[in-house]
Protein backbone atom coordinates (compact mmCIF):
# COMPACT_ATOMS: atom_id res chain seq x y z
CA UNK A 1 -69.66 47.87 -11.85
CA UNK A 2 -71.33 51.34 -12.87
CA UNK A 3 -74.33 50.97 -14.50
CA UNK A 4 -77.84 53.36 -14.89
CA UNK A 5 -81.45 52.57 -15.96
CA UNK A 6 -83.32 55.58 -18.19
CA UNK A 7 -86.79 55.22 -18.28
CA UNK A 8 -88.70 56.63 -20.57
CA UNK A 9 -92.72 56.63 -21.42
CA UNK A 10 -92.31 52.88 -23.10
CA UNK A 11 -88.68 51.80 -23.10
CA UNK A 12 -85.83 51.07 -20.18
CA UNK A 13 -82.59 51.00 -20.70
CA UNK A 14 -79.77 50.15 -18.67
CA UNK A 15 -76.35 50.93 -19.95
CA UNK A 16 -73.28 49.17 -17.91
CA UNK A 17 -69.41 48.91 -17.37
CA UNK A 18 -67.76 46.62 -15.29
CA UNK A 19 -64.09 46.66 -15.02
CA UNK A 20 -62.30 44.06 -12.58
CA UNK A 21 -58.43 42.90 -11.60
CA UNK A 22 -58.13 39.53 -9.61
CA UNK A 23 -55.30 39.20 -8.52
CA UNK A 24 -54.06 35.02 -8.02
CA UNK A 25 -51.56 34.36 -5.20
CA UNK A 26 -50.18 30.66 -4.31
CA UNK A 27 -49.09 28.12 -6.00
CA UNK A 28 -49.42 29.35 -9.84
CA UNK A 29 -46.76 26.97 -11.83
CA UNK A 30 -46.22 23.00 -12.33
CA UNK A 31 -43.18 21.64 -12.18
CA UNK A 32 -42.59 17.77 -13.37
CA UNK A 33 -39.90 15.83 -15.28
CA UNK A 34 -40.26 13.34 -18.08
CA UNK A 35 -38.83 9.97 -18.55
CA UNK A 36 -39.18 7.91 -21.25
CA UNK A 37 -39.23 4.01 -21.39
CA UNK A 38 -36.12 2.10 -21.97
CA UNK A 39 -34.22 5.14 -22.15
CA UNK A 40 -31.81 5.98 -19.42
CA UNK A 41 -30.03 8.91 -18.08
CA UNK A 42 -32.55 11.02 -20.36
CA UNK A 43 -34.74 12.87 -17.67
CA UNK A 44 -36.38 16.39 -19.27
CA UNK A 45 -37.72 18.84 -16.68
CA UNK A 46 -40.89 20.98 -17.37
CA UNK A 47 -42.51 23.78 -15.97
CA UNK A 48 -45.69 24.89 -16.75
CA UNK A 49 -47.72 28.60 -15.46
CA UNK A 50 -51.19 27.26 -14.34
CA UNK A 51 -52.64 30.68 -14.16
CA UNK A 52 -51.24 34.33 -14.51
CA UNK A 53 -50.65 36.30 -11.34
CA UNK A 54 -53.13 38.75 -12.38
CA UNK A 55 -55.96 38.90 -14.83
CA UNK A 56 -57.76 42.08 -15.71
CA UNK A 57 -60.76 42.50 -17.27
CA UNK A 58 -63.61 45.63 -19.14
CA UNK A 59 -67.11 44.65 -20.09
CA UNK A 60 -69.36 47.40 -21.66
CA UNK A 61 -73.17 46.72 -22.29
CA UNK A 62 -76.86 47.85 -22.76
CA UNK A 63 -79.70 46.69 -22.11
CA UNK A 64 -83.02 47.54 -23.09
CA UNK A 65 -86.53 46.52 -22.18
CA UNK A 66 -90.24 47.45 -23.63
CA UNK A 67 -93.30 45.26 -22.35
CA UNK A 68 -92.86 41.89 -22.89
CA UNK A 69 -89.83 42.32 -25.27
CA UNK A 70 -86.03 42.92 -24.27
CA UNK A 71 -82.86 43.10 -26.05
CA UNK A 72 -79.03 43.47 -24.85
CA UNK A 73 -75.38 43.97 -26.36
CA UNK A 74 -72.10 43.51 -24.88
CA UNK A 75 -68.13 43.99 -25.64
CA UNK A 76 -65.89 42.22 -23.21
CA UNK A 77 -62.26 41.88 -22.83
CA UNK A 78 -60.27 40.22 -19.98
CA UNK A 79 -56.20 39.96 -20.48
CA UNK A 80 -53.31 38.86 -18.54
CA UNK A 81 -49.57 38.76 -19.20
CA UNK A 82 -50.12 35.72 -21.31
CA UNK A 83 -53.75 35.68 -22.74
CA UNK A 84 -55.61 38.37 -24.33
CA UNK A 85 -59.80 37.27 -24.85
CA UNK A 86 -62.10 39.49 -26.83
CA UNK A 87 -66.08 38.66 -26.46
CA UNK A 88 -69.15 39.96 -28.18
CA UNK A 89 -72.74 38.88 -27.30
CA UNK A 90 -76.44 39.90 -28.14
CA UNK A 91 -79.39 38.73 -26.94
CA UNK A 92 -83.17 39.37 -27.58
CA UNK A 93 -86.13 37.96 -25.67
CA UNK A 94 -90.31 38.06 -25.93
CA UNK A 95 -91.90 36.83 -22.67
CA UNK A 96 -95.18 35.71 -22.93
């Protein structure tokens, strides 16, 4: 994670980038068979990848703060050989 606060005479803001890889080592796949009732000789075997062996992921953000009030937006995106996620988020907050 980078990230940098700027203050000025009444506002703060902290821009941010995180970027990450985690990397997932063991037992990543299930392997099972089917059988169905009253059916013989029919056996179907499956396999199924539980989780990708690596997963990598950007976020980019700013936040911003003035007195009592604060505000924030975000882009995210984490991937993998099988999944590709795309996030957005804003928030904005009055403490009193």
């Amino acid at each position: 994670t980078v990230a940098k606060e700027f203050t000025s005479e009444s506002w703060t803001i902290k821009p941010a980038l995180d970027l990450t890889l985690t990397g997932n080592f063991g037992d990543d796949t299930l392997d099972g068979e089917v059988n169905w009732s009253g059916v013989s000789n029919r056996n179907v075997a499956t396999e199924s990848e539980i989780v990708d062996n690596f997963t990598y992921s950007a976020a980019l953000g700013v936040a911003a703060q003035t007195g009592n009030f604060s505000l924030g937006f975000g882009v995210n995106y984490t991937g993998s050989s099988n999944v590709d996620e795309f996030g957005v988020n804003a928030n904005a907050r009055f403490v009193f």
